[in-house]
C-alpha atoms as a PDB file:
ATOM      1  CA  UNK A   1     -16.164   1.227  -9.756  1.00  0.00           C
ATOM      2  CA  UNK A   2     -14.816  -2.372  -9.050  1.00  0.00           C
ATOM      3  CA  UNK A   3     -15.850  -2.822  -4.992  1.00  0.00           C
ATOM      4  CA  UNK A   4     -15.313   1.112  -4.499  1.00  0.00           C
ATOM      5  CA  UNK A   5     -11.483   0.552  -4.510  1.00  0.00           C
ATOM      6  CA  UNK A   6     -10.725   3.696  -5.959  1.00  0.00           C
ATOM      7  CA  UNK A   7     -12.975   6.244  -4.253  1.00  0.00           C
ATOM      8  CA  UNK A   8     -10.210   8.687  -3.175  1.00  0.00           C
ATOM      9  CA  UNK A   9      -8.556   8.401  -6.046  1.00  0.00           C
ATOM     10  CA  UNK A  10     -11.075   9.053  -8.514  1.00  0.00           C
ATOM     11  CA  UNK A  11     -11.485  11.540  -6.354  1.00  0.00           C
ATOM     12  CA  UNK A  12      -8.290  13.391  -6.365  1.00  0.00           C
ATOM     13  CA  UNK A  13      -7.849  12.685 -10.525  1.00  0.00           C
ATOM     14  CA  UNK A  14      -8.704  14.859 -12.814  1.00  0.00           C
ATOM     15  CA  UNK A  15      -7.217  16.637 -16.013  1.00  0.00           C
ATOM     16  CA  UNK A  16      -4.702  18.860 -14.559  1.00  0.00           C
ATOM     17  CA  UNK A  17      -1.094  18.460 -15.459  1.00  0.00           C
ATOM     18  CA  UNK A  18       0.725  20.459 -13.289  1.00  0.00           C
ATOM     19  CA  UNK A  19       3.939  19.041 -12.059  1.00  0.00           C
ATOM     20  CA  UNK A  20       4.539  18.900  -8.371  1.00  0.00           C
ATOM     21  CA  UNK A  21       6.833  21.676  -7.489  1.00  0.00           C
ATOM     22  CA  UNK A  22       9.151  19.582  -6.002  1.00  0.00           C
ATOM     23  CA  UNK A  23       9.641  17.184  -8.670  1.00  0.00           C
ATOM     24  CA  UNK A  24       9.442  19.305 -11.622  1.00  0.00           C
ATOM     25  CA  UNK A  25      12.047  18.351 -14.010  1.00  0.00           C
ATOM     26  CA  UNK A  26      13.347  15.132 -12.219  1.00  0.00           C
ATOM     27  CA  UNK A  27      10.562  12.708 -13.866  1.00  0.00           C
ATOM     28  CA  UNK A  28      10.586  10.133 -12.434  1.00  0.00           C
ATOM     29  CA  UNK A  29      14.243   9.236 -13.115  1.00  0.00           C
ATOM     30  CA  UNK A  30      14.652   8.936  -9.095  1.00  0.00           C
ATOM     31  CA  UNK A  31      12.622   5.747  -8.752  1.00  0.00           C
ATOM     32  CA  UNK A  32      14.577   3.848 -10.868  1.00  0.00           C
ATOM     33  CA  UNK A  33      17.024   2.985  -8.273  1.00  0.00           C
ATOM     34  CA  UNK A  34      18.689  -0.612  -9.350  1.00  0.00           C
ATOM     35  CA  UNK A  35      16.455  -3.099  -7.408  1.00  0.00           C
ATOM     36  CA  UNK A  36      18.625  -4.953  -5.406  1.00  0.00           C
ATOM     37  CA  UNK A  37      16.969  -8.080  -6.267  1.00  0.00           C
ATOM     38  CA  UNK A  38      13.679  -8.818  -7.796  1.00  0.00           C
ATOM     39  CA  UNK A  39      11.811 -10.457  -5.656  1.00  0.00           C
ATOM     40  CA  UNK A  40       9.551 -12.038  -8.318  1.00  0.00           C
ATOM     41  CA  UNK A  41      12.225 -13.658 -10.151  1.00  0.00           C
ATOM     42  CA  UNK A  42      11.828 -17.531  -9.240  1.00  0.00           C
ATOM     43  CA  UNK A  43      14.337 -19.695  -8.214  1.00  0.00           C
ATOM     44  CA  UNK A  44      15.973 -19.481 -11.222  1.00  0.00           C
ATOM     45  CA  UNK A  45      15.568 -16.089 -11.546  1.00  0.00           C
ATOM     46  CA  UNK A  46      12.950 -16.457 -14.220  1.00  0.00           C
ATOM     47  CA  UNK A  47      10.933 -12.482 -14.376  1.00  0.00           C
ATOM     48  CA  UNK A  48       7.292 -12.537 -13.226  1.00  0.00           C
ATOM     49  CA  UNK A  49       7.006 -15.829 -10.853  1.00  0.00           C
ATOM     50  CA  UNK A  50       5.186 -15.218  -8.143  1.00  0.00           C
ATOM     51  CA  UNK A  51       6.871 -16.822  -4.969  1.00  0.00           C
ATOM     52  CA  UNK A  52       3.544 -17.321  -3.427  1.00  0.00           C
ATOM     53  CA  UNK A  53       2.663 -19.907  -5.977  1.00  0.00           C
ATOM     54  CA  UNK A  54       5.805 -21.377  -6.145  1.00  0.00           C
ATOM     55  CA  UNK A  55       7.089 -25.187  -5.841  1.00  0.00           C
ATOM     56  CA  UNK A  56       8.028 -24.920  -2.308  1.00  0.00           C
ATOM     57  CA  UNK A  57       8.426 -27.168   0.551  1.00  0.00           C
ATOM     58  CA  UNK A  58       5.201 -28.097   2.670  1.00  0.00           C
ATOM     59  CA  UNK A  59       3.590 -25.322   4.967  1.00  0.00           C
ATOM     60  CA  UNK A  60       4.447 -25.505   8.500  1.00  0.00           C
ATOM     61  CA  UNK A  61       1.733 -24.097  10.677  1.00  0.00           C
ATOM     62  CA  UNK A  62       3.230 -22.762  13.859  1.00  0.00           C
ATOM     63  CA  UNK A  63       0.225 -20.780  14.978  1.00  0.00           C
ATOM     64  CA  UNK A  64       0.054 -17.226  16.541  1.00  0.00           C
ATOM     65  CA  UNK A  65       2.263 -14.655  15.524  1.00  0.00           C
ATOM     66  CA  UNK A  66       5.985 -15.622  16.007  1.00  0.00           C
ATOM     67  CA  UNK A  67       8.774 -12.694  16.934  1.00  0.00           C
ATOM     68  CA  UNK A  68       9.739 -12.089  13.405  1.00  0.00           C
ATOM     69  CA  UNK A  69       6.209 -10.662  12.536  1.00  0.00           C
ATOM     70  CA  UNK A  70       5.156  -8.701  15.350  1.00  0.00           C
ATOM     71  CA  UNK A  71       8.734  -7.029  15.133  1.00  0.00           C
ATOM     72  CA  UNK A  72       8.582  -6.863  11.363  1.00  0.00           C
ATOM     73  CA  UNK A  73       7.831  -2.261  11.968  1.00  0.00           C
ATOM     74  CA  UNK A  74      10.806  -2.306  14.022  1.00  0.00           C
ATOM     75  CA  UNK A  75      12.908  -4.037  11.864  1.00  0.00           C
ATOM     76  CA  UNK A  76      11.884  -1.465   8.783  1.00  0.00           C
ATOM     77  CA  UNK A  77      12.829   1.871  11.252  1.00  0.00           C
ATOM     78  CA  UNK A  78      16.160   0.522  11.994  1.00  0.00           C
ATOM     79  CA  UNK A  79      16.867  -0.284   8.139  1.00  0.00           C
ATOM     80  CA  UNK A  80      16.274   3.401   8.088  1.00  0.00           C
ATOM     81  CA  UNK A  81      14.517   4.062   4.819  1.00  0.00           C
ATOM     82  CA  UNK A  82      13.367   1.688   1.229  1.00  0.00           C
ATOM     83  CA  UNK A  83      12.419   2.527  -2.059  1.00  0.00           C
ATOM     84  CA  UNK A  84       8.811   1.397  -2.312  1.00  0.00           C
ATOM     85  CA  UNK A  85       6.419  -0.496  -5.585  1.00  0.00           C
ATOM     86  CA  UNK A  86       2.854  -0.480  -4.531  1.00  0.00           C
ATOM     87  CA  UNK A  87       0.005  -2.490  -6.396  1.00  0.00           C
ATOM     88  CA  UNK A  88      -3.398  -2.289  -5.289  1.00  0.00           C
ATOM     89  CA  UNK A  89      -6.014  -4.826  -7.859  1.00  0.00           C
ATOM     90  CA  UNK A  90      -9.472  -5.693  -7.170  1.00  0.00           C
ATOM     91  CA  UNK A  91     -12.401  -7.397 -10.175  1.00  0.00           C
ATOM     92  CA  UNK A  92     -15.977  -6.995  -9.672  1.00  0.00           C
ATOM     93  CA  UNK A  93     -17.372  -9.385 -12.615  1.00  0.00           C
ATOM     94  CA  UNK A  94     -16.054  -7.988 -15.475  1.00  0.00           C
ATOM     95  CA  UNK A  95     -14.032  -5.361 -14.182  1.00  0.00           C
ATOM     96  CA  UNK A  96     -10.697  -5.216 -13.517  1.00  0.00           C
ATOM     97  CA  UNK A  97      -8.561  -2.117 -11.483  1.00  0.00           C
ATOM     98  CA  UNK A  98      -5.126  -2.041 -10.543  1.00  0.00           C
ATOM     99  CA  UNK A  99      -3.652   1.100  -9.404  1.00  0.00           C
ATOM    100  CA  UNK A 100       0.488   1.083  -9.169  1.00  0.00           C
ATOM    101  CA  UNK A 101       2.769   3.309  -7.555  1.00  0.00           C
ATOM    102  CA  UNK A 102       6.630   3.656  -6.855  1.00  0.00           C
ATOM    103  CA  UNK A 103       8.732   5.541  -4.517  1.00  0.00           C
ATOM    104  CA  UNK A 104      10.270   5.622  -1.489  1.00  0.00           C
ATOM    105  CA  UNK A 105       9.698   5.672   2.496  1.00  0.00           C
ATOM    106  CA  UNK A 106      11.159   7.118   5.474  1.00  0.00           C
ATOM    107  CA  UNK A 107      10.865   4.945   8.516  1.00  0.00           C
ATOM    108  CA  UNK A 108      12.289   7.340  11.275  1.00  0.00           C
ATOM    109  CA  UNK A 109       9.616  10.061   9.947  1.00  0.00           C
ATOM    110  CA  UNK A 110       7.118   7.095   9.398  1.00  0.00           C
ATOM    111  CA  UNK A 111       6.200   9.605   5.789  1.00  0.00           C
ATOM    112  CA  UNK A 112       6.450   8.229   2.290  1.00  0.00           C
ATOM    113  CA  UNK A 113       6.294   9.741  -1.192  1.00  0.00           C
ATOM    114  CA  UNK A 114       4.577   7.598  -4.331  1.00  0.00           C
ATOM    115  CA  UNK A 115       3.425   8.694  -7.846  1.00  0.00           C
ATOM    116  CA  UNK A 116       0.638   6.713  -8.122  1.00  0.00           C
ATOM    117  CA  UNK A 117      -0.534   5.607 -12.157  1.00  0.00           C
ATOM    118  CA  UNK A 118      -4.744   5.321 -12.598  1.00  0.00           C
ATOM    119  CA  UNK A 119      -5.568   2.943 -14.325  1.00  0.00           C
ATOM    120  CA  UNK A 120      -6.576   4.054 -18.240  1.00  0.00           C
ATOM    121  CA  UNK A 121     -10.292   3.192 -17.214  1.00  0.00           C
ATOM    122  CA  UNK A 122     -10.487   4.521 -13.440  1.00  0.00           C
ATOM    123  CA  UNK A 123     -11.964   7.949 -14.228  1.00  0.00           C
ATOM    124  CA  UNK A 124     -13.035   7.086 -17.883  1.00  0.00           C
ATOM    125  CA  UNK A 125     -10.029   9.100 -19.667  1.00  0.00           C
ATOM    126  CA  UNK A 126      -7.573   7.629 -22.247  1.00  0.00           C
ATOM    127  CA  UNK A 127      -4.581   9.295 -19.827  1.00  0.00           C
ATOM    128  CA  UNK A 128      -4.242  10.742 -16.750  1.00  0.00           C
ATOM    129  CA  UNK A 129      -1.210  12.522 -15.054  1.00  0.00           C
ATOM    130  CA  UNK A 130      -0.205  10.330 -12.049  1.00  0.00           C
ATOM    131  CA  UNK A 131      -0.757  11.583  -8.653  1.00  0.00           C
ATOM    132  CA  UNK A 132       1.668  12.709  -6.185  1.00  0.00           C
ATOM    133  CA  UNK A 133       1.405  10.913  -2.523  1.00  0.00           C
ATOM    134  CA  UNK A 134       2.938  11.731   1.031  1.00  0.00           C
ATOM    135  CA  UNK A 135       1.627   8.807   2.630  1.00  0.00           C
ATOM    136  CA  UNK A 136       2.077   8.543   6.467  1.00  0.00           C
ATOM    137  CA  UNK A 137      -0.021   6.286   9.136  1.00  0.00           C
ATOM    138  CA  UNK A 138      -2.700   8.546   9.693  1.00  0.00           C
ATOM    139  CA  UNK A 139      -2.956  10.796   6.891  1.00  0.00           C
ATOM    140  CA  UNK A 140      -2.405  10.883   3.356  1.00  0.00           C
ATOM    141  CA  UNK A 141      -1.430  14.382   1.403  1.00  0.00           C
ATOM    142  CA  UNK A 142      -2.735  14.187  -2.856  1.00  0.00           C
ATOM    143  CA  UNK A 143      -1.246  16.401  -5.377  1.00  0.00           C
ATOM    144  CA  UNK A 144      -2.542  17.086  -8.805  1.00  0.00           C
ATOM    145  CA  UNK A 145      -5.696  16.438  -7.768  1.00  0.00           C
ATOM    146  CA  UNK A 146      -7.758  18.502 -10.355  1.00  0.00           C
ATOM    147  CA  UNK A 147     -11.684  18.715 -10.928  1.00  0.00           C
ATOM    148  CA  UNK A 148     -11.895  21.504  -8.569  1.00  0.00           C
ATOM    149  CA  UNK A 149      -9.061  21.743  -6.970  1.00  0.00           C
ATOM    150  CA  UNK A 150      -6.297  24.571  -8.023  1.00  0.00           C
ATOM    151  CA  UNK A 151      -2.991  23.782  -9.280  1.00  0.00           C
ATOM    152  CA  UNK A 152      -0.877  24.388  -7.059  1.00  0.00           C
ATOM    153  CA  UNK A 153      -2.567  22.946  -3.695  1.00  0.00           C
ATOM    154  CA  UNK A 154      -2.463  19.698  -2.077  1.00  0.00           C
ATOM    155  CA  UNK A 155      -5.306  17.746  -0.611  1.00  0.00           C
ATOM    156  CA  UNK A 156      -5.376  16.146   2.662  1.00  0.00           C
ATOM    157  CA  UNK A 157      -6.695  13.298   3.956  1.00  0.00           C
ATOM    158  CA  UNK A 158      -7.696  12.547   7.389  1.00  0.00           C
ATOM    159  CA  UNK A 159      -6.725   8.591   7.150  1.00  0.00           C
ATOM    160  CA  UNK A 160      -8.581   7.599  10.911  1.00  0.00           C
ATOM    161  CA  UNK A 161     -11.741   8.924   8.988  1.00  0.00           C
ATOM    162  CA  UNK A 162     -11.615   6.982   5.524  1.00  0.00           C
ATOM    163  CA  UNK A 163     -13.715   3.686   5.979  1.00  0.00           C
ATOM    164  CA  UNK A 164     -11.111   1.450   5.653  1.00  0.00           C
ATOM    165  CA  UNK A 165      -8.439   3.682   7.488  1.00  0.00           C
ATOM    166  CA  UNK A 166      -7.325   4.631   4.142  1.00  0.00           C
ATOM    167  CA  UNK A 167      -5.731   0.654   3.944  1.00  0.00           C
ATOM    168  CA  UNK A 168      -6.580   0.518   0.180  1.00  0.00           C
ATOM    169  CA  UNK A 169      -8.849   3.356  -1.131  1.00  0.00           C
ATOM    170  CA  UNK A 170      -5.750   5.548  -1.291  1.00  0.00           C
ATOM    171  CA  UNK A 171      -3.736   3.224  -3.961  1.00  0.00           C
ATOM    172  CA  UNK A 172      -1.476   2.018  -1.874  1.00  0.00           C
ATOM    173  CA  UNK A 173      -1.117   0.637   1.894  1.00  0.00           C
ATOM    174  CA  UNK A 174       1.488   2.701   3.637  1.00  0.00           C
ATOM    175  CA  UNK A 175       4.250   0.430   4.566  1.00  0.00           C
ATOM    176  CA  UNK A 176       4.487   0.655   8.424  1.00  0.00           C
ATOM    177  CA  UNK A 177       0.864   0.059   8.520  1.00  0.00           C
ATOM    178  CA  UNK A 178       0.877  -3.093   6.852  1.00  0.00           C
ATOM    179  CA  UNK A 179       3.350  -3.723   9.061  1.00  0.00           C
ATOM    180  CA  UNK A 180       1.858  -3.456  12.340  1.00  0.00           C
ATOM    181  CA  UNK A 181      -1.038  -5.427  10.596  1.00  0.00           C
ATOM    182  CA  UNK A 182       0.729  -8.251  11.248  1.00  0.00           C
ATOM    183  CA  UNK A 183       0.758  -7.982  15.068  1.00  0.00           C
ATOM    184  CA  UNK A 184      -2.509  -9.206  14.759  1.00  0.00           C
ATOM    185  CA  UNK A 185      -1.101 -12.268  12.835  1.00  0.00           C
ATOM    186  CA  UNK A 186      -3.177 -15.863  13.496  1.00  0.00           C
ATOM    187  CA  UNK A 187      -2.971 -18.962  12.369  1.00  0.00           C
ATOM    188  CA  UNK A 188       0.435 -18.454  10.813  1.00  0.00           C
ATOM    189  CA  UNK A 189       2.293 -20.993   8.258  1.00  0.00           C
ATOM    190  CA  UNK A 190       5.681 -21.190   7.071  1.00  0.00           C
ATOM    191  CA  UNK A 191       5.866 -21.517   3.689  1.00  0.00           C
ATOM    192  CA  UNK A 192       9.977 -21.759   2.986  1.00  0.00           C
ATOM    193  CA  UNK A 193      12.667 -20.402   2.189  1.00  0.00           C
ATOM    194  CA  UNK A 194      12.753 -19.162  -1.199  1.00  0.00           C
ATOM    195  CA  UNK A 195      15.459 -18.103  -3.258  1.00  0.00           C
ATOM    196  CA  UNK A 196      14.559 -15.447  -5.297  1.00  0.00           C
ATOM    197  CA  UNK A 197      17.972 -13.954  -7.405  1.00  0.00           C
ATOM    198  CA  UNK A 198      20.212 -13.679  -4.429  1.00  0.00           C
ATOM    199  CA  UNK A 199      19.918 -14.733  -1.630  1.00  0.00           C
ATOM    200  CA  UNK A 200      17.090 -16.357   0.793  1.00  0.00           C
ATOM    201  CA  UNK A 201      13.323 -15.195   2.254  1.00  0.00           C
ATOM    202  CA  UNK A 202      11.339 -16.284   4.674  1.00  0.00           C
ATOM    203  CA  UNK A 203       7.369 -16.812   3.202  1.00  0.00           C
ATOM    204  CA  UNK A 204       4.939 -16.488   6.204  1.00  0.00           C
ATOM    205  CA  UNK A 205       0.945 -17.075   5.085  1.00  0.00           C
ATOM    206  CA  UNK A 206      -1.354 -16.676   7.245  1.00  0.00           C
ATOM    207  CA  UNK A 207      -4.287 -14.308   8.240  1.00  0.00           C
ATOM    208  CA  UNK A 208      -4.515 -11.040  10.251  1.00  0.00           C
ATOM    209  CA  UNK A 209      -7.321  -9.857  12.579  1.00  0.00           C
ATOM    210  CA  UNK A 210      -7.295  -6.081  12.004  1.00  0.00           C
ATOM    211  CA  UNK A 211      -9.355  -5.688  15.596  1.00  0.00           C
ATOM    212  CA  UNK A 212      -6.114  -7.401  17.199  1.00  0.00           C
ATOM    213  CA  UNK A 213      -3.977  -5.934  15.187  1.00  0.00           C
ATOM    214  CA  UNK A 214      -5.310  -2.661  15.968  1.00  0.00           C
ATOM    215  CA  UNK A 215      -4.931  -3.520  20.219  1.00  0.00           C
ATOM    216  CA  UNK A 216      -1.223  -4.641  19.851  1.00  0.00           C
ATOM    217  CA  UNK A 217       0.016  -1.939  17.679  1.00  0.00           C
ATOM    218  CA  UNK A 218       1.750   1.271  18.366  1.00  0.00           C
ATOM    219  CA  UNK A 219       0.320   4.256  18.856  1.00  0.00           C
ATOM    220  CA  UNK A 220       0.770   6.242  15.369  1.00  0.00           C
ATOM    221  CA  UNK A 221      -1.149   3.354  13.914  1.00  0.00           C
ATOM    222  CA  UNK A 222      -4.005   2.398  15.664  1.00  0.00           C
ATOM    223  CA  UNK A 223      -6.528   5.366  14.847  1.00  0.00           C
ATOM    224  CA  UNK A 224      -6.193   3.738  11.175  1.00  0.00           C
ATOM    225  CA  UNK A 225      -6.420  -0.223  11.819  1.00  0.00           C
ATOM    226  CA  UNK A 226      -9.201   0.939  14.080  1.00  0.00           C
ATOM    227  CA  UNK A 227     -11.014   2.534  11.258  1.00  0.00           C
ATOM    228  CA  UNK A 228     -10.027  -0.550   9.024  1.00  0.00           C
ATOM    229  CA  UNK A 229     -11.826  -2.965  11.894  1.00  0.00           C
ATOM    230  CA  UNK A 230     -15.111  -1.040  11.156  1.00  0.00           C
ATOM    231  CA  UNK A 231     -14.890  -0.427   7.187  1.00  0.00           C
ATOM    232  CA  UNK A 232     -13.840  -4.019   6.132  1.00  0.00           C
ATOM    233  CA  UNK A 233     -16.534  -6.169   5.575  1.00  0.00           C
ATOM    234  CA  UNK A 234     -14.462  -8.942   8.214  1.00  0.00           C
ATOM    235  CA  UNK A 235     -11.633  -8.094  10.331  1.00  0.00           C
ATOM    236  CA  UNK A 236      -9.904 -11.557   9.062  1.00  0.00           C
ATOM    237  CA  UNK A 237      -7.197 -10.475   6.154  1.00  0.00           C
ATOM    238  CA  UNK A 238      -5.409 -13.155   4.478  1.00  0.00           C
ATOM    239  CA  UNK A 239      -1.734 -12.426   4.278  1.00  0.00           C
ATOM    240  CA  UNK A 240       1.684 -13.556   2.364  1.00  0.00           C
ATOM    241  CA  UNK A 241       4.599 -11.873   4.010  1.00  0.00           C
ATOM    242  CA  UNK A 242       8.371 -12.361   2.734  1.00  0.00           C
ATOM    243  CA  UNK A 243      11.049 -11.489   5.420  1.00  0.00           C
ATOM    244  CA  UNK A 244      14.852 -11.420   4.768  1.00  0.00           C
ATOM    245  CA  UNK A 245      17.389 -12.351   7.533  1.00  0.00           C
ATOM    246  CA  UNK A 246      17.427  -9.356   9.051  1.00  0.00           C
ATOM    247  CA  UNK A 247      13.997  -9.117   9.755  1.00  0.00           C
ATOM    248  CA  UNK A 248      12.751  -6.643   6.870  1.00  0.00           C
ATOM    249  CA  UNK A 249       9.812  -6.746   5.135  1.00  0.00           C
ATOM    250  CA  UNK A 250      10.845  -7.382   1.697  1.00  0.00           C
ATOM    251  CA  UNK A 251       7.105  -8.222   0.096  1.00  0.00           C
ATOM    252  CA  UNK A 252       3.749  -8.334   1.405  1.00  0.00           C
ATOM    253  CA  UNK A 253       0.550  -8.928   0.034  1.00  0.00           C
ATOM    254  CA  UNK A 254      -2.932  -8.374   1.800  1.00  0.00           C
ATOM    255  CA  UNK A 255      -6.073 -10.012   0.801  1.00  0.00           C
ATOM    256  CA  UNK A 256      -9.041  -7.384   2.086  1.00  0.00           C
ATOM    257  CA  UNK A 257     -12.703  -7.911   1.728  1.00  0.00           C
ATOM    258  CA  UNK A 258     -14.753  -4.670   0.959  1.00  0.00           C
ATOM    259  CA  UNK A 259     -18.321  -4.292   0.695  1.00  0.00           C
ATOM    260  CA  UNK A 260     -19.771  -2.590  -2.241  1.00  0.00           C
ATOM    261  CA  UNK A 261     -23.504  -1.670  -1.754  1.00  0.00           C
ATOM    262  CA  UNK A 262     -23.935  -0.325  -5.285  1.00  0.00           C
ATOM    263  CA  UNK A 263     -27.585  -1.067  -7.362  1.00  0.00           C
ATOM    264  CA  UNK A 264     -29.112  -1.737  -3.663  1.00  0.00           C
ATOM    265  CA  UNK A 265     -26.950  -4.889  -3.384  1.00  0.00           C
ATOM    266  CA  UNK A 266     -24.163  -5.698  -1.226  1.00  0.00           C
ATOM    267  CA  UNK A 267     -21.405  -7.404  -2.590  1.00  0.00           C
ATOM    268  CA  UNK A 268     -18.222  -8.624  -0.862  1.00  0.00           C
ATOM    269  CA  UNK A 269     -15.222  -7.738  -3.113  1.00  0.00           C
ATOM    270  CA  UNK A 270     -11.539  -8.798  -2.722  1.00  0.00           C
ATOM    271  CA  UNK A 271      -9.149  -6.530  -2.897  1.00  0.00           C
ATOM    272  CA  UNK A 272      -5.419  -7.525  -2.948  1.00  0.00           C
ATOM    273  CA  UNK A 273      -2.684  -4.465  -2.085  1.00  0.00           C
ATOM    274  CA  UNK A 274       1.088  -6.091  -2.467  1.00  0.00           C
ATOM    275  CA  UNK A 275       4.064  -3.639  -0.915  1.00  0.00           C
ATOM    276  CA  UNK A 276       7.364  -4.557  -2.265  1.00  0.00           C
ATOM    277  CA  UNK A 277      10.629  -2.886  -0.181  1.00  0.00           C
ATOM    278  CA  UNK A 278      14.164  -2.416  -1.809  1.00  0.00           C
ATOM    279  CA  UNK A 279      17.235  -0.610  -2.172  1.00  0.00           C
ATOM    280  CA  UNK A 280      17.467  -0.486   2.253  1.00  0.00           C
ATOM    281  CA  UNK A 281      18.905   3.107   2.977  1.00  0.00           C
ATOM    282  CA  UNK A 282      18.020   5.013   0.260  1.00  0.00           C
ATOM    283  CA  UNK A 283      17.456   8.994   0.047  1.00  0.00           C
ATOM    284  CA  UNK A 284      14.116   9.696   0.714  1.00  0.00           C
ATOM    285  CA  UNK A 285      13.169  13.389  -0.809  1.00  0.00           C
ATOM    286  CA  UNK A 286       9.947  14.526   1.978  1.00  0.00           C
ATOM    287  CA  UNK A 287       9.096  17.758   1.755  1.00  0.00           C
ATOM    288  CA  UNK A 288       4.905  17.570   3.745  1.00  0.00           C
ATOM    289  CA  UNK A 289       3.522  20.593   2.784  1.00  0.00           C
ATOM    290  CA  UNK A 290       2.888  23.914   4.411  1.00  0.00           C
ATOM    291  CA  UNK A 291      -0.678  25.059   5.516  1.00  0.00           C
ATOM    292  CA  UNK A 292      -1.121  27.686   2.989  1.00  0.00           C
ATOM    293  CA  UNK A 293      -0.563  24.802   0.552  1.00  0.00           C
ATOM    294  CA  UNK A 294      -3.561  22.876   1.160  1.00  0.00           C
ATOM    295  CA  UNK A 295      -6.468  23.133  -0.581  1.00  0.00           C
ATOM    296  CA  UNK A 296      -9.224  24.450   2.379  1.00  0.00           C
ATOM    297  CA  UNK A 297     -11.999  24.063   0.083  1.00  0.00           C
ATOM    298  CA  UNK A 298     -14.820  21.803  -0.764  1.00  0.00           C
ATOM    299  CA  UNK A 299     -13.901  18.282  -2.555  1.00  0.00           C
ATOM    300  CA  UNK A 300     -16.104  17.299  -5.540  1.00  0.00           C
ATOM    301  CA  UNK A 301     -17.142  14.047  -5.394  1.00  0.00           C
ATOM    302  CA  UNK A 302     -16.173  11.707  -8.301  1.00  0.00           C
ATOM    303  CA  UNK A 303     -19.172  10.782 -10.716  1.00  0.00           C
ATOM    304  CA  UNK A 304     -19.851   7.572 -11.314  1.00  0.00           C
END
């Protein structure tokens, strides 16, 4: 597997089919809330440009953290609630992964729900049904987990106990943590103001010491930068962060190093997990499941 990126994943996928009981017969119609704006249409509103490659005006390096950053979490719990794209990519010499998701999150109950899509070549299947997430801070629920799990049961995951505080190896980076990430923001730049379909954003680049980050935060999300501090091959993560004028983070991308020891060598891997946020205010269906729903029983391990 391409830097171990998709350890709990492989995991948690398997062959079964079964729909989460909440979802069944809604598809995933719900997700496809209009965007308000896509915030990789260019300037001129061309699909697919990347703003952080953009023609845009000189970076201006204004150092530590400014207020914008370190207040980016408390921005996102006044807007309330977002609908949520996730992309988490990594290549080890040949091989590629990306893992996508979609969905929305709930900032007052700091819980998110994502159907995640493997990758055709992630468990070495043609298909695979995509898995269910409630993400939160320090724990991560996984249905339709399969190989070995039943049906109808969810999987938990302690997040403080995942190497890299469950940051990347779930799929996606839960929101409010890659938020608070940035309290630990350093040598910050401002990139400009871009204009991506309607109105402006503020691009911040810059990188993020996940030992500081994990001091300054709030409470609900240091046990997992903590974790992150002692997984990640270096606590410096290289960071683009778009902010609109109220504050909110509209797009962020992390750059994380992970070490992969496999064939007796260690090999530093990049691994890059992007969080897009739209659609401010929009019904978030949570449901976290009840304890006779989760699976109490031994894991198997994926095979590689």
């Amino acid at each position: 597997m391409a830097g171990g990126l998709v350890v709990t994943l492989v995991a948690t996928a398997g062959c079964s089919s079964r729909a989460d009981p909440e979802e069944a017969g809604e598809g995933l119609a719900q997700e496809r809330v209009a965007d308000e704006w896509d915030i990789d249409s260019g300037p001129s509103g061309a699909p697919g440009a990347d703003p952080t490659v953009s023609a845009e005006p000189a970076e201006r390096e204004v150092g530590a953290a400014p207020a914008v950053l370190r207040e980016a979490a408390g921005a996102l719990a006044r807007a309330g609630s977002a609908r949520v794209r996730t992309s988490v990519e990594t290549a080890a010499g040949a091989t590629r992964v990306a893992i996508q998701g979609s969905g929305g999150y709930d900032f007052v109950e700091r819980m998110g729900r994502l159907r995640v899509r493997l990758p055709k070549d992630a468990v070495g299947d043609d298909e695979h049904e995509p898995i269910t997430e409630l993400l939160a801070p320090a724990e991560l629920f996984l249905f339709n987990r399969g190989a070995g799990v039943p049906d109808d049961r969810w999987v938990r995951v302690d997040s403080t106990r995942v190497a890299d505080g469950n940051l990347v190896t779930g799929g996606a980076t839960d929101p409010l943590v890659a938020a608070q990430l940035l309290r630990g923001a350093r040598q910050v730049s401002v990139v400009g103001r871009g204009e991506p379909a309607r109105g402006g954003l503020r691009h911040y680049r810059g990188v993020a010491d996940l030992d500081a980050a994990a001091r300054a935060a709030e409470p609900y999300a240091r046990g997992v930068l903590r974790a992150a501090a002692r997984g990640f091959a270096t606590d410096a993560v290289r960071f683009d962060a778009f902010l609109d004028a109220q504050g909110r983070l509209r797009k962020i991308r992390h750059r994380f190093t992970m070490t992969n020891a496999a064939g007796g060598q260690r090999r530093e891997t990049d691994v890059v997990s992007t969080t897009e946020l739209y659609a401010f205010g929009a019904a978030v269906a949570l449901r976290p499941p009840k304890p006779a729903d989760i699976y109490a029983g031994t894991v198997d391990s994926p095979k590689n």
